[in-house]
Each structure stands twice: as structure tokens, then as C-alpha cells.
C-alpha atoms as a PDB file:
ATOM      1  CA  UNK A   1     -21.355 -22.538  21.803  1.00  0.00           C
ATOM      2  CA  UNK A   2     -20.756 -18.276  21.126  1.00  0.00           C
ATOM      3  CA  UNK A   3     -16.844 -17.431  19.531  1.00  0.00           C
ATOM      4  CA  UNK A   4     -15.458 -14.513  20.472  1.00  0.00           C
ATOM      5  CA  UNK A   5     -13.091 -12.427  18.448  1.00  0.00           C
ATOM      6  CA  UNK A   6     -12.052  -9.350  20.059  1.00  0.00           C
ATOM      7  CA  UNK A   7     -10.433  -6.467  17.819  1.00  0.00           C
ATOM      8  CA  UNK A   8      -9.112  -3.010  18.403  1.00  0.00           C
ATOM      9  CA  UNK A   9     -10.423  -1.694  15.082  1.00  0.00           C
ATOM     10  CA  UNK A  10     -14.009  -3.273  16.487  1.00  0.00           C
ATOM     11  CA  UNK A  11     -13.411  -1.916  19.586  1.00  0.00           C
ATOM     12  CA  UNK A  12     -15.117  -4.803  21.523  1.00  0.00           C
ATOM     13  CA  UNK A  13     -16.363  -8.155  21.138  1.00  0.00           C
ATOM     14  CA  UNK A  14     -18.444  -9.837  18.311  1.00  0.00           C
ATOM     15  CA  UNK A  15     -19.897 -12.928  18.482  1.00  0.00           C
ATOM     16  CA  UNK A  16     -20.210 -14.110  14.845  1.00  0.00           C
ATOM     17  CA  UNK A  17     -21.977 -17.325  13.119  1.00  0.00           C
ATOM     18  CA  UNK A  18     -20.764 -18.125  10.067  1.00  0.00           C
ATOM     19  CA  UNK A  19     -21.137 -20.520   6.933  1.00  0.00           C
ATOM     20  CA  UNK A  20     -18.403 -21.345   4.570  1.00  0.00           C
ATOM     21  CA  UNK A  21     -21.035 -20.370   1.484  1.00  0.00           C
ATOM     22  CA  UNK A  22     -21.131 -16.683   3.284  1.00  0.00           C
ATOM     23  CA  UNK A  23     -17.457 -16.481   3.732  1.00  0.00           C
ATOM     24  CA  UNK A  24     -16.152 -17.729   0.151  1.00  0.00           C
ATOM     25  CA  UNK A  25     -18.309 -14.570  -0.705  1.00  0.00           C
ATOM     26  CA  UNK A  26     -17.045 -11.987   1.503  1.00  0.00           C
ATOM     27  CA  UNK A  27     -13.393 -13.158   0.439  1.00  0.00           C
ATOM     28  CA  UNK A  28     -14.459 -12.641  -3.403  1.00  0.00           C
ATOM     29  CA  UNK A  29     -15.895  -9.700  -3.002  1.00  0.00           C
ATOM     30  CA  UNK A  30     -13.024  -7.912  -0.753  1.00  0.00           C
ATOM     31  CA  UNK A  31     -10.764  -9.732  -3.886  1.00  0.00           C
ATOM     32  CA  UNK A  32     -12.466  -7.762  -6.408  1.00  0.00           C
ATOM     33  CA  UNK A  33     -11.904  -4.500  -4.527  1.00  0.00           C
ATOM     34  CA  UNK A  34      -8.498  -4.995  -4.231  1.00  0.00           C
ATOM     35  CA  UNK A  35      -8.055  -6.550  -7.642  1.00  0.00           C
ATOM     36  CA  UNK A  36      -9.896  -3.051  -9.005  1.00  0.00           C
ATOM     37  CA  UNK A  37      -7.453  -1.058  -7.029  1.00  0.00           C
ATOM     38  CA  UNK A  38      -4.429  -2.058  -8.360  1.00  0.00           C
ATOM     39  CA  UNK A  39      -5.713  -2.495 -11.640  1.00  0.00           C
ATOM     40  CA  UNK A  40      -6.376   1.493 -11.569  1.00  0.00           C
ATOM     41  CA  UNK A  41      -2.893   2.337  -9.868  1.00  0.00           C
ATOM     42  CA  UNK A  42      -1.329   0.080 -12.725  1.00  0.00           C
ATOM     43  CA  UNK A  43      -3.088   1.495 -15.960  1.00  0.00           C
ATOM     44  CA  UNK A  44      -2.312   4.873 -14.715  1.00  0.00           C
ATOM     45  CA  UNK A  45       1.869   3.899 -14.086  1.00  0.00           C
ATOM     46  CA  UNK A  46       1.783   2.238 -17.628  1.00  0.00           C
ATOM     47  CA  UNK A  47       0.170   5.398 -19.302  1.00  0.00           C
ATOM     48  CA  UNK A  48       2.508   7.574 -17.920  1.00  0.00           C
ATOM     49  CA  UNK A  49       5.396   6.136 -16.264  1.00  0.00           C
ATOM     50  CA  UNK A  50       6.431   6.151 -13.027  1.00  0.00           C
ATOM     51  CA  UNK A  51       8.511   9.206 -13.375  1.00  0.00           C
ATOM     52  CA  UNK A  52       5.710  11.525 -15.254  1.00  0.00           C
ATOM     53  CA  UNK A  53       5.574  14.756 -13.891  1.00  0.00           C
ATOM     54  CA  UNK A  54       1.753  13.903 -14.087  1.00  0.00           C
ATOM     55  CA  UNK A  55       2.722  12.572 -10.363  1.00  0.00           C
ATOM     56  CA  UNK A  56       3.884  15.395  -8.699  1.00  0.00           C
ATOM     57  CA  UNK A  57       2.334  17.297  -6.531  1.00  0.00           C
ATOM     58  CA  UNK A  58       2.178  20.580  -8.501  1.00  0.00           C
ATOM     59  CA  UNK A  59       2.522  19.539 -12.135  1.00  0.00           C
ATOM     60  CA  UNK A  60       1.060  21.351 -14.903  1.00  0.00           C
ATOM     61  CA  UNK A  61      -0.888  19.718 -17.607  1.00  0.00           C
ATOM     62  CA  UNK A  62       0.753  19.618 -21.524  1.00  0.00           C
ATOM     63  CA  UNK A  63      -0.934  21.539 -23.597  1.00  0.00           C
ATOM     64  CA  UNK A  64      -3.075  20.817 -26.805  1.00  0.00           C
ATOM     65  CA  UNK A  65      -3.549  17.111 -27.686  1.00  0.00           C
ATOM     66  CA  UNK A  66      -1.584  16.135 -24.869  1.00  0.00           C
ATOM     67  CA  UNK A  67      -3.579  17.708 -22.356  1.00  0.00           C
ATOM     68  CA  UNK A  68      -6.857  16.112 -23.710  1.00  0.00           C
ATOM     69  CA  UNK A  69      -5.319  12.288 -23.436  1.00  0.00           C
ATOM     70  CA  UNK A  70      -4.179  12.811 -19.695  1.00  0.00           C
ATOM     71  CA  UNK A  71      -7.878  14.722 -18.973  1.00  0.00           C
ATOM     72  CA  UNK A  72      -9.504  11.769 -20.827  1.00  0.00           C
ATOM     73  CA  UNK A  73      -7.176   8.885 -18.821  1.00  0.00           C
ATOM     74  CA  UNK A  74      -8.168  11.130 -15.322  1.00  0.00           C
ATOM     75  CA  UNK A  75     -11.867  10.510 -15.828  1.00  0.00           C
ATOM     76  CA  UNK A  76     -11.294   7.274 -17.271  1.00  0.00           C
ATOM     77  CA  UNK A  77      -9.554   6.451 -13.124  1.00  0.00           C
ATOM     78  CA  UNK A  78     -12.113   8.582 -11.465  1.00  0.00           C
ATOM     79  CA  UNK A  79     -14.974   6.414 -13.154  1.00  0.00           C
ATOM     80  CA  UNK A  80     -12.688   3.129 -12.325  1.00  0.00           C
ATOM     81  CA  UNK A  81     -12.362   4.933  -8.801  1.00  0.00           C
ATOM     82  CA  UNK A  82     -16.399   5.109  -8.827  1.00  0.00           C
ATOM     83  CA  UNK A  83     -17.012   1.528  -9.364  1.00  0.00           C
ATOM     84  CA  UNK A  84     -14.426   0.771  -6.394  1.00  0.00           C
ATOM     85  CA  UNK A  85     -15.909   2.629  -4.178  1.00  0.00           C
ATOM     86  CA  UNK A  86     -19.553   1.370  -4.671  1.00  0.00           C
ATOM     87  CA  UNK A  87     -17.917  -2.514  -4.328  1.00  0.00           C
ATOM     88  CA  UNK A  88     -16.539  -1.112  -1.168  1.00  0.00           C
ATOM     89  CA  UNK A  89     -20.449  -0.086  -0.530  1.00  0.00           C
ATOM     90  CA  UNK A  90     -21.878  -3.143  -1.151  1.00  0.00           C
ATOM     91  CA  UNK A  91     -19.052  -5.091   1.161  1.00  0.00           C
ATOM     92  CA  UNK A  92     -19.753  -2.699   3.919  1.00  0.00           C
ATOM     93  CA  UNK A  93     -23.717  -3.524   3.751  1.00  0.00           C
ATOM     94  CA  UNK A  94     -23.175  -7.147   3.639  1.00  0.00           C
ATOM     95  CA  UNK A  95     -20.873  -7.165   6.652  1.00  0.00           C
ATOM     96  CA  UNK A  96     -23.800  -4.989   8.764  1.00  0.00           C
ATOM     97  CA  UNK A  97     -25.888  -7.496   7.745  1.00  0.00           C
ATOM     98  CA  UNK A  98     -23.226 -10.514   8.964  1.00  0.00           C
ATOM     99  CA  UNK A  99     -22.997  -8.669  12.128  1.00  0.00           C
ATOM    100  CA  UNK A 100     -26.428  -8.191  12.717  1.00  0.00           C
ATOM    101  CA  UNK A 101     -28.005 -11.230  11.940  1.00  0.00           C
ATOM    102  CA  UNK A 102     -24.822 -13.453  10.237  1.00  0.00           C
ATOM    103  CA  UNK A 103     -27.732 -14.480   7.695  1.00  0.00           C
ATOM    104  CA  UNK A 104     -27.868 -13.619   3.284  1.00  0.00           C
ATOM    105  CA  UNK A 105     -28.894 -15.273   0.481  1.00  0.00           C
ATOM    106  CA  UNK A 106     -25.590 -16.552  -2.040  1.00  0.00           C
ATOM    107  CA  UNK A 107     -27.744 -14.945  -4.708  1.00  0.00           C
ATOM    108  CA  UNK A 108     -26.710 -11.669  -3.075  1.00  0.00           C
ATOM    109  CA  UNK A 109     -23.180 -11.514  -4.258  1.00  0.00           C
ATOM    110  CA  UNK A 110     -23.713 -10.272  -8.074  1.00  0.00           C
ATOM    111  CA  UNK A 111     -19.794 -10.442  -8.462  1.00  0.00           C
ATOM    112  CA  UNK A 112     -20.023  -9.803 -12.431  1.00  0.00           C
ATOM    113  CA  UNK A 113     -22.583  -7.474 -12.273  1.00  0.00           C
ATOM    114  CA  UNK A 114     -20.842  -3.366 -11.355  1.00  0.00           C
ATOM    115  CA  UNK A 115     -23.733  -1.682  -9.098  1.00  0.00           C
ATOM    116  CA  UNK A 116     -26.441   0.095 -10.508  1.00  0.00           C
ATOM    117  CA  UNK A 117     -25.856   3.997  -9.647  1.00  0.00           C
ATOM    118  CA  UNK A 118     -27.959   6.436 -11.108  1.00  0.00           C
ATOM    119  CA  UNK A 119     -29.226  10.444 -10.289  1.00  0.00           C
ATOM    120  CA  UNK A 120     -30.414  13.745 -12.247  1.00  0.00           C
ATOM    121  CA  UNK A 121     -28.383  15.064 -15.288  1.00  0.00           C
ATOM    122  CA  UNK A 122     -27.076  18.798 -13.895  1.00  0.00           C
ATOM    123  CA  UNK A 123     -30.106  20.920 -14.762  1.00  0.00           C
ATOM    124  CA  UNK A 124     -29.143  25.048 -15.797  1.00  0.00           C
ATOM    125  CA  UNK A 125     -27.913  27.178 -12.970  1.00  0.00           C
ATOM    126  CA  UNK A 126     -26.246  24.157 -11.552  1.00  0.00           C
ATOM    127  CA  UNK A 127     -22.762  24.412 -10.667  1.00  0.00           C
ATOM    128  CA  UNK A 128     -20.895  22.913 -13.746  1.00  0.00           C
ATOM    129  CA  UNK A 129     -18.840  19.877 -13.132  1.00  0.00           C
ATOM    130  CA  UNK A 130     -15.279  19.448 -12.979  1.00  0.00           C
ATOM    131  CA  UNK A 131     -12.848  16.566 -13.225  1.00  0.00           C
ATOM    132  CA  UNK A 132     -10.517  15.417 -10.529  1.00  0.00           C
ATOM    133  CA  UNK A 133      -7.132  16.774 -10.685  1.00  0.00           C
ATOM    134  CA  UNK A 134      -4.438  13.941 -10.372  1.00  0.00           C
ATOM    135  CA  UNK A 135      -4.087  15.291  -6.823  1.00  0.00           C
ATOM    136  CA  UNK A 136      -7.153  14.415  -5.508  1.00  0.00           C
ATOM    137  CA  UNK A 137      -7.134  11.936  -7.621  1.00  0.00           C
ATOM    138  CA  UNK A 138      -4.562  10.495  -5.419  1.00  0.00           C
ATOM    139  CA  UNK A 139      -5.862  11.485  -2.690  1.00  0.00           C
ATOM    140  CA  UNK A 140      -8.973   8.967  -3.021  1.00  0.00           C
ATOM    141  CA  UNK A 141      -7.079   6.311  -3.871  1.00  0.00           C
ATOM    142  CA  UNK A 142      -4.874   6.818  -0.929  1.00  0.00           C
ATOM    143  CA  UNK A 143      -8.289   6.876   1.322  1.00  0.00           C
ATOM    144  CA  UNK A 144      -9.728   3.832  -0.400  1.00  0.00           C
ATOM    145  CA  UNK A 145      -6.735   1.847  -0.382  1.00  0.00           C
ATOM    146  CA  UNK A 146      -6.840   2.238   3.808  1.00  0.00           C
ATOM    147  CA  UNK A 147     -10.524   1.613   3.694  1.00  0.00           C
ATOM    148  CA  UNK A 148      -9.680  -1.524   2.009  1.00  0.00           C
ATOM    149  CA  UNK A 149      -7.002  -2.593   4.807  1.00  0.00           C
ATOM    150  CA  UNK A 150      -9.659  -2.363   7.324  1.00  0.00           C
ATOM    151  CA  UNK A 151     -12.347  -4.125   5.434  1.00  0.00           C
ATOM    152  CA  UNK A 152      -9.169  -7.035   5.075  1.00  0.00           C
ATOM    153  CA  UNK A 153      -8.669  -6.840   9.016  1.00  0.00           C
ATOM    154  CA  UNK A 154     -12.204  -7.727   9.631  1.00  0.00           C
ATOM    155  CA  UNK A 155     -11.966 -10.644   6.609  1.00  0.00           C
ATOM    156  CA  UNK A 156      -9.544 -11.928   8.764  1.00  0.00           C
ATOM    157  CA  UNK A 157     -11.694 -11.504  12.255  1.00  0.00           C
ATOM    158  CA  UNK A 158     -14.404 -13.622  10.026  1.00  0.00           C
ATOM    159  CA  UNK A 159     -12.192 -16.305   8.659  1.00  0.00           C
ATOM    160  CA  UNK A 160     -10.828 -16.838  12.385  1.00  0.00           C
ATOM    161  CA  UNK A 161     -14.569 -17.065  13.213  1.00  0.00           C
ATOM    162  CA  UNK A 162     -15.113 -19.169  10.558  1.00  0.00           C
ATOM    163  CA  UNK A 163     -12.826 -21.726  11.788  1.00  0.00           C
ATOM    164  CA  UNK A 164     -13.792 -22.052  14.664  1.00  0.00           C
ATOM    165  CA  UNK A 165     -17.420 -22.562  14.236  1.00  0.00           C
ATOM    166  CA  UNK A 166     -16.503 -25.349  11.483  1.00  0.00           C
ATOM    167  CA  UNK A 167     -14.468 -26.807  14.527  1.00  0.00           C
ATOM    168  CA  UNK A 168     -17.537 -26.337  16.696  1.00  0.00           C
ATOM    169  CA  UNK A 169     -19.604 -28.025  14.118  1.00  0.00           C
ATOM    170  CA  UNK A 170     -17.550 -30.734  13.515  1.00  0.00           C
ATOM    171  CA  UNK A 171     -16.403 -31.718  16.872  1.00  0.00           C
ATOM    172  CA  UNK A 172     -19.139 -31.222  18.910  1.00  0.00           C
ATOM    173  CA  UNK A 173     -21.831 -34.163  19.196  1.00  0.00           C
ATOM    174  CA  UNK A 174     -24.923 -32.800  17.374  1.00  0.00           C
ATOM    175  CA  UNK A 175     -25.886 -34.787  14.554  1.00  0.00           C
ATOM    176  CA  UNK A 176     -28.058 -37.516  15.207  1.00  0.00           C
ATOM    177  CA  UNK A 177     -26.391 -41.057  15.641  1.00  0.00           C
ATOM    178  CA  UNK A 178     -29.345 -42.705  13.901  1.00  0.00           C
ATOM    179  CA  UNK A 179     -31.068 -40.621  10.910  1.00  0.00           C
ATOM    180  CA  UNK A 180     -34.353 -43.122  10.569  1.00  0.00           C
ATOM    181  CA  UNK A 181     -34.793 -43.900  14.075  1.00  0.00           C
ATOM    182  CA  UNK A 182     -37.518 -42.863  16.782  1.00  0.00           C
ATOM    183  CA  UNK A 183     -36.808 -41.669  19.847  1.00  0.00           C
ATOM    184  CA  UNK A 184     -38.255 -44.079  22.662  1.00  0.00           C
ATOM    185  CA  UNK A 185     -36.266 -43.211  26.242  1.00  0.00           C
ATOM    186  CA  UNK A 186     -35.354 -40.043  27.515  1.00  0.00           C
ATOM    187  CA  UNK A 187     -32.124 -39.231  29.475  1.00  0.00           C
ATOM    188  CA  UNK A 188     -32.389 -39.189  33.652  1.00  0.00           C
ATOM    189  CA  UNK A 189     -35.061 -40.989  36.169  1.00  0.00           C
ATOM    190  CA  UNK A 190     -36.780 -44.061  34.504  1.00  0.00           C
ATOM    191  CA  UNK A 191     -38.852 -47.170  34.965  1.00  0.00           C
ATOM    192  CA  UNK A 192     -36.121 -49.944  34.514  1.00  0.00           C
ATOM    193  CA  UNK A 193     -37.520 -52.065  32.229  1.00  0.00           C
ATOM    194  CA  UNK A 194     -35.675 -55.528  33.440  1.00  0.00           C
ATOM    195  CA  UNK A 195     -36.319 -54.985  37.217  1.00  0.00           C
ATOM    196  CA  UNK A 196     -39.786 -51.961  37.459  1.00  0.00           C
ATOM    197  CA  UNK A 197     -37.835 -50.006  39.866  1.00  0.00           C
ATOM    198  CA  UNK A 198     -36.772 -46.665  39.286  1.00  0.00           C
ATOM    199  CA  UNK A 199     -33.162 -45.897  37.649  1.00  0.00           C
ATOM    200  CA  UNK A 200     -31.467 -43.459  36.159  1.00  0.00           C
ATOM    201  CA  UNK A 201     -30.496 -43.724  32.529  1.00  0.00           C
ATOM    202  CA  UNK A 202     -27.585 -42.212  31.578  1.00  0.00           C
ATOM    203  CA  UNK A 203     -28.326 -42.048  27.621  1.00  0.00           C
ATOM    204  CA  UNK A 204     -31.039 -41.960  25.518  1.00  0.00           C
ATOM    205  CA  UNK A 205     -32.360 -44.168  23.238  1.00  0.00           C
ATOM    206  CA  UNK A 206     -33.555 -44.380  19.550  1.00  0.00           C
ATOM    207  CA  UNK A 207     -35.903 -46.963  18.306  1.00  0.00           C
ATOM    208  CA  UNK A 208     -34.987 -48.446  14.556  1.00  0.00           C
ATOM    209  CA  UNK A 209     -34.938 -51.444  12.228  1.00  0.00           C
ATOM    210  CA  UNK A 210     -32.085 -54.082  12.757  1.00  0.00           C
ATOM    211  CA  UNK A 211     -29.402 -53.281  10.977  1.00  0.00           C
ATOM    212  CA  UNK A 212     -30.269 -49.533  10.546  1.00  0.00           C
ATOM    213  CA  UNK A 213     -27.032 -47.246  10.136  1.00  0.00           C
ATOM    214  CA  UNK A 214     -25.593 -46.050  13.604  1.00  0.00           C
ATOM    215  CA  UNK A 215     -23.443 -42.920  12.485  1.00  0.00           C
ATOM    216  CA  UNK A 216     -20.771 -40.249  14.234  1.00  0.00           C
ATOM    217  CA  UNK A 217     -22.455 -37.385  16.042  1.00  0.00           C
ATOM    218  CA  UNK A 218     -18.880 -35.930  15.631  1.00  0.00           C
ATOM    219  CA  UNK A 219     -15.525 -36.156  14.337  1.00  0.00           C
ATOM    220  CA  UNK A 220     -13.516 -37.549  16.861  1.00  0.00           C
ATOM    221  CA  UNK A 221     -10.754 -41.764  17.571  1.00  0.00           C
ATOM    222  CA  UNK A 222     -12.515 -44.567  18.292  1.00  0.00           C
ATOM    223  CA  UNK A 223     -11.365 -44.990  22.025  1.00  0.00           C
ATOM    224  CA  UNK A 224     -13.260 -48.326  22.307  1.00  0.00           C
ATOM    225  CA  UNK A 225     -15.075 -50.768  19.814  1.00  0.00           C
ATOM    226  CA  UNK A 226     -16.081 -54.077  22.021  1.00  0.00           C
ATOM    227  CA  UNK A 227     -18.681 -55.969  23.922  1.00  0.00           C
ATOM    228  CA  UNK A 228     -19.798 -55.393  26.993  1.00  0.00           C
ATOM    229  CA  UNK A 229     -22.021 -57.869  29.168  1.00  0.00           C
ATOM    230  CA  UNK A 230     -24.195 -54.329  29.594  1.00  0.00           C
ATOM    231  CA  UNK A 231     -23.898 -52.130  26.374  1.00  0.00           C
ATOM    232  CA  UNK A 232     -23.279 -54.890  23.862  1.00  0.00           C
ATOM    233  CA  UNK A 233     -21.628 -54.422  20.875  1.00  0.00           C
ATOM    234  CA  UNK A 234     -20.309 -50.610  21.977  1.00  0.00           C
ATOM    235  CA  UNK A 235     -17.976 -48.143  20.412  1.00  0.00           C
ATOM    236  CA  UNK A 236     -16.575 -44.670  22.087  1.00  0.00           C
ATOM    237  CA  UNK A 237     -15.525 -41.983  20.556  1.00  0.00           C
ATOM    238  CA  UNK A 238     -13.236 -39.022  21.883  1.00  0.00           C
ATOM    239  CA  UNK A 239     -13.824 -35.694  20.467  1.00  0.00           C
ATOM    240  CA  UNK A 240     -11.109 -34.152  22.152  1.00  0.00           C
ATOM    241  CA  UNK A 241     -12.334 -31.443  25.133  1.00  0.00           C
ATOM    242  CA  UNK A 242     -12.527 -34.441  27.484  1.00  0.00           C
ATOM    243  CA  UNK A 243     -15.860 -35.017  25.115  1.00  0.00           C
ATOM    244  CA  UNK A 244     -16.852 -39.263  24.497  1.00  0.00           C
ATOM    245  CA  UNK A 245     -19.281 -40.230  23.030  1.00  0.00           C
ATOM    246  CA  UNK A 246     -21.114 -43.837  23.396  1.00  0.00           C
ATOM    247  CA  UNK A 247     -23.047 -46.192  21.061  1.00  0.00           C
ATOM    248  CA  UNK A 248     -24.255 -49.191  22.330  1.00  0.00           C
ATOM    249  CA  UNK A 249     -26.438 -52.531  21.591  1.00  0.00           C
ATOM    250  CA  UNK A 250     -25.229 -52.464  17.618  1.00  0.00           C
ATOM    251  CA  UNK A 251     -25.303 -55.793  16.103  1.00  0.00           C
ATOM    252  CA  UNK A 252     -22.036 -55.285  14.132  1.00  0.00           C
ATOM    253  CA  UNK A 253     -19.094 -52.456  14.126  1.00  0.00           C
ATOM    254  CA  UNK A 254     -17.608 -50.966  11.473  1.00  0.00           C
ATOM    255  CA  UNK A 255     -14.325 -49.389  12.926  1.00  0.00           C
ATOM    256  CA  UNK A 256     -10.932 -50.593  15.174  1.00  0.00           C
ATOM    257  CA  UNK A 257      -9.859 -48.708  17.915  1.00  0.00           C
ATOM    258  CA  UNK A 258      -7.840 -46.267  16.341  1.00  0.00           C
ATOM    259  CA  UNK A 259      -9.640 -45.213  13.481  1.00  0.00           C
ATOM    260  CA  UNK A 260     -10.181 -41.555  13.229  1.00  0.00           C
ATOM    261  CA  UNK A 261     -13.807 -40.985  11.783  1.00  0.00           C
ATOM    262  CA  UNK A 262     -15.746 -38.001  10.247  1.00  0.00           C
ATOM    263  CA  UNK A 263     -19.147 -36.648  11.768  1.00  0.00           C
ATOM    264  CA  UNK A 264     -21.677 -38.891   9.787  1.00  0.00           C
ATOM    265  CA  UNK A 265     -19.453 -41.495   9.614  1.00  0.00           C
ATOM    266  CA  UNK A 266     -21.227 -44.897   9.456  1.00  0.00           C
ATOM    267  CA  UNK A 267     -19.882 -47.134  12.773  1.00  0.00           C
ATOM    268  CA  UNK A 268     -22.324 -49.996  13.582  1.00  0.00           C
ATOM    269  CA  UNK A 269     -25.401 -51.346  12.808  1.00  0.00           C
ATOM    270  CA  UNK A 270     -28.461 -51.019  15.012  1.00  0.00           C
ATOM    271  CA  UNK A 271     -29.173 -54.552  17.316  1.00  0.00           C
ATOM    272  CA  UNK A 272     -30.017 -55.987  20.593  1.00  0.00           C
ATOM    273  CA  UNK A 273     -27.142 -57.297  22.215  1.00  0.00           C
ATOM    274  CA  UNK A 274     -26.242 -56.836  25.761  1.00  0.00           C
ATOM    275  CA  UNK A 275     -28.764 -56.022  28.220  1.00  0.00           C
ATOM    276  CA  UNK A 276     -31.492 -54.910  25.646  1.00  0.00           C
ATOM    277  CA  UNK A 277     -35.309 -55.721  25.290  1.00  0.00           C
ATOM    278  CA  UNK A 278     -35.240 -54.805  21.252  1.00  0.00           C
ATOM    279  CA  UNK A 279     -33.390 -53.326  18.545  1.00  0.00           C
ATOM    280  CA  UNK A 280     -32.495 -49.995  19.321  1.00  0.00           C
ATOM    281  CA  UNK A 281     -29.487 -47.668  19.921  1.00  0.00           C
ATOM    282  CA  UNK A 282     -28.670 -46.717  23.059  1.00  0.00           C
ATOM    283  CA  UNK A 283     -26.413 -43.434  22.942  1.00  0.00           C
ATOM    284  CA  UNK A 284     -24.654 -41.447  25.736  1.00  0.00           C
ATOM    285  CA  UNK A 285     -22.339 -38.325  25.984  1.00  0.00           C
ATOM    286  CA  UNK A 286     -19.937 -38.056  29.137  1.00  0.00           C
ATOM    287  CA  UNK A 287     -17.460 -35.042  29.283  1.00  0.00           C
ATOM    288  CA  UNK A 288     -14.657 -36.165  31.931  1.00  0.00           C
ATOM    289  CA  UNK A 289     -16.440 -38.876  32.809  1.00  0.00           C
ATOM    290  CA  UNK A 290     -19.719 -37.841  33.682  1.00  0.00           C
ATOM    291  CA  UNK A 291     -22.832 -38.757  31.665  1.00  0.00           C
ATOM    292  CA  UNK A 292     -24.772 -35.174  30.219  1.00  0.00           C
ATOM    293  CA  UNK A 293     -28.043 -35.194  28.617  1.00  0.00           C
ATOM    294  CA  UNK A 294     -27.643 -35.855  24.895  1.00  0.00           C
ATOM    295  CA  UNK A 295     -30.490 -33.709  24.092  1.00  0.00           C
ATOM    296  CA  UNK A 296     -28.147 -30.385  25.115  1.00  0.00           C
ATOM    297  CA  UNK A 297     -26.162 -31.512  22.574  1.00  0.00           C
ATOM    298  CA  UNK A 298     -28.300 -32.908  19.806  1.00  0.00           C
ATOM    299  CA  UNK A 299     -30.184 -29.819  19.912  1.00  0.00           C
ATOM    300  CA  UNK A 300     -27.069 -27.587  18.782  1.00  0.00           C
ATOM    301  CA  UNK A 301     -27.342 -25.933  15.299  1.00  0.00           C
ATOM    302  CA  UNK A 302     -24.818 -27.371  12.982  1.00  0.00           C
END
């Protein structure tokens, strides 16, 4: 199942998989940024005051030991304003890499470590450094502080994606319904094995010990937990889309019509009643109705 998020600042569709692990890191870094930002913006306004004529557009510098305090609290911002801007770097690079292949490593996201920057020491007949003036100074911060609204924008686009996918995950019948079993009978055409004719089996089925765990291939109500003269002991589950789910033969159930369970959720117990030959657990999806192959399903990353 592909989620679609479709922004202006993207300027068309993305199709995005996602982890919670990846996420909480994207949020902490984009945190940081911001966290650095106003952490610059507020040394500065409680070194000077808001009403500092350091501010203005076309204020002079004092002179003698005041001018060397403001020059040293201007590259003291402009380094702070370095380290910001090589976060920003390193969030940039890890959303490329989300985009392109929406797969990184936790270990990736140093958060305590500032990046590593480096290069040549000016060598003679270079032009000779200068500092920022609080103008451009400004300036930066100004330019940063809309690069960081756009990197927030896209946060967002991935935390709606996020959501989604977890809904996908969790709602959608992929985990198997019996962890130790073995798969013995496929889904479509068979051999009937009570009359030799041919048949069509609308499940499959999964070979395991009596008693074995039968658990939720998704969150979803139990719809129906009875026998039937056919499926036995038998529980359905609705996972909302017009998607059921069916478990059937179990010896004994765990959960009442009603009950709202988790994917992984133990339900029954492997068994043979109803029309059965052995233990096993016979297990179906229908969506409105109709019986789909639980392999489609079962197959689906989550």
C-alpha cells in the first residue's frame, strides 16, 4: 500500500516509507536547529538589549573597549551561526536520503556530537578575513530561520506519512496468524480432502501443534467468536475498510465479540474442530465479502 502526500513546497507527489526510529530522529534533529536558533537570537538580545543601537541598520560601533566586546560577541554568533547551519546540512542529507531510499542507520544521528568542519589556514597573499557586521549578521539569521520553516513543513509531510503507514501496518492483515506453524494448503483450486473432487478453498492453511497460539494478523473488533458445523471454533475480525479476517478450527478462544484486539494479539488455540482432518489453522481474508488470497496480504512489509 504507497501514501501519498502532495505539497506545494515539493511541488509534486512523494511516496514515503517510514519507521517511527527514523522519524523520532528527524524531529530531534530539526529540534536542535531550532533550539540553536533562538538560543543565538536570545544571547545576542540579553547582551545588548532590545533597544541597542547595535540593531539598527546603520549603527556605528563604540569605540575602545566597547568596540572589542560587541566584535568579540559578533564572532562569538557567527561561529553559533556556523554550527546551525552545518545541523541544517546534515538534516538536509538525511532527508535526500529518506526520499531516496526512506532507509539509515539510528547510529547516524550524532545529536551531541557538532559536525566536524575543517579547511586550510589563509596562506600570505590571501585576502584577509573579516567579521560579519551585525547586518549581515542578521541577514543570515533571517535566511536560516526561513530555511528552517521549510525543513518544519516537510517534518510535518513526514509525520503525516508516518501515520499513516503505522495505520497501514497496524490495520492491514500481514502478520502471520500462527508464528510456529507450517504452511500445508494454498488458497484457490484444490483436491477436497473429505470428498477427492476438486474445490476451491477460500483460505489457507497452517499446519501446528494442538494448542499452538493463533494470533491477530491486525488490529481490528471481534465481529464473531463461535462454532460453526464447518469452521469450528471460529473468530472474525473487522479491520475497518470492509477488511475481515477469519480463524477457524481453534480448539479454544480467547476473546467475546466485542473485544477490540491489537495485531499479535493471542485469540485461540490451534485444534481440529469442525470439518477438519488434523490440527491446523485454517485462515481467510474477505474484503466486502469476498474471499482474497491471504498470501497478497501476508506478504506485505510491516
Amino acid at each position: 500500500m504507497n501514501v501519498i502526500i502532495v505539497s506545494g513546497s515539493l511541488g509534486s507527489g512523494k511516496t514515503i516509507a517510514l519507521n517511527g526510529y527514523q522519524f523520532a530522529g528527524l524531529l530531534a534533529v530539526f529540534s536542535l536547529v531550532v533550539m540553536l536558533l533562538v538560543t543565538g537570537v536570545q544571547a545576542a538580545m540579553n547582551r545588548f538589549g532590545a533597544g541597542h543601537p547595535v540593531f539598527g541598520e546603520h549603527a556605528e560601533a563604540p569605540a575602545g573597549e566597547g568596540h572589542a566586546v560587541l566584535r568579540e560577541s559578533i564572532d562569538m554568533m557567527a561561529t553559533r551561526l556556523g554550527e546551525m547551519q552545518a545541523r541544517l546540512l546534515r538534516l538536509d542529507t538525511l532527508g535526500e536520503r529518506l526520499a531516496r531510499s526512506a532507509g539509515f542507520k539510528p547510529q547516524e544521528f550524532m545529536f551531541d556530537q557538532v559536525p566536524g568542519r575543517g579547511g586550510a589556514a589563509p596562506g600570505a597573499g590571501a585576502a584577509i578575513p573579516r567579521g560579519l557586521s551585525v547586518g549581515e549578521l542578521g541577514q543570515k539569521l533571517d535566511l536560516l530561520s526561513r530555511q528552517v520553516d521549510d525543513r518544519a513543513e516537510r517534518l510535518g509531510i513526514i509525520e503525516s506519512i508516518v501515520s499513516m503507514d503505522f495505520a497501514r501496518r497496524t490495520f492491514v492483515p500481514s502478520a502471520l496468524p500462527v508464528v510456529t506453524g507450517q504452511f500445508s494448503s494454498n488458497f484457490g483450486w484444490r483436491i477436497d480432502p473429505f470428498t477427492g473432487r476438486n474445490a476451491f478453498h477460500d483460505g489457507v492453511d497452517f499446519f501446528a501443534e494442538p494448542g499452538a497460539p493463533i494470533v491477530a494478523a491486525a488490529s481490528g473488533v471481534v465481529t464473531v467468536a463461535e462454532f460453526h458445523p464447518q469452521y469450528g471454533n471460529m473468530i472474525d475480525i473487522d479491520h475497518g475498510n470492509d477488511l475481515v479476517t477469519r480463524y477457524a478450527h481453534a480448539s479454544l478462544l480467547h476473546v467475546r465479540v466485542g473485544d477490540v484486539v491489537r495485531r499479535g494479539h493471542r485469540i485461540a488455540d490451534v485444534g481440529s474442530t469442525g470439518r477438519s482432518t488434523g490440527p491446523h489453522l485454517h485462515f481467510e481474508v474477505r474484503h466486502r465479502g469476498l474471499a482474497q488470497n491471504p498470501n497478497r496480504f501476508l506478504k506485505t512489509t510491516g
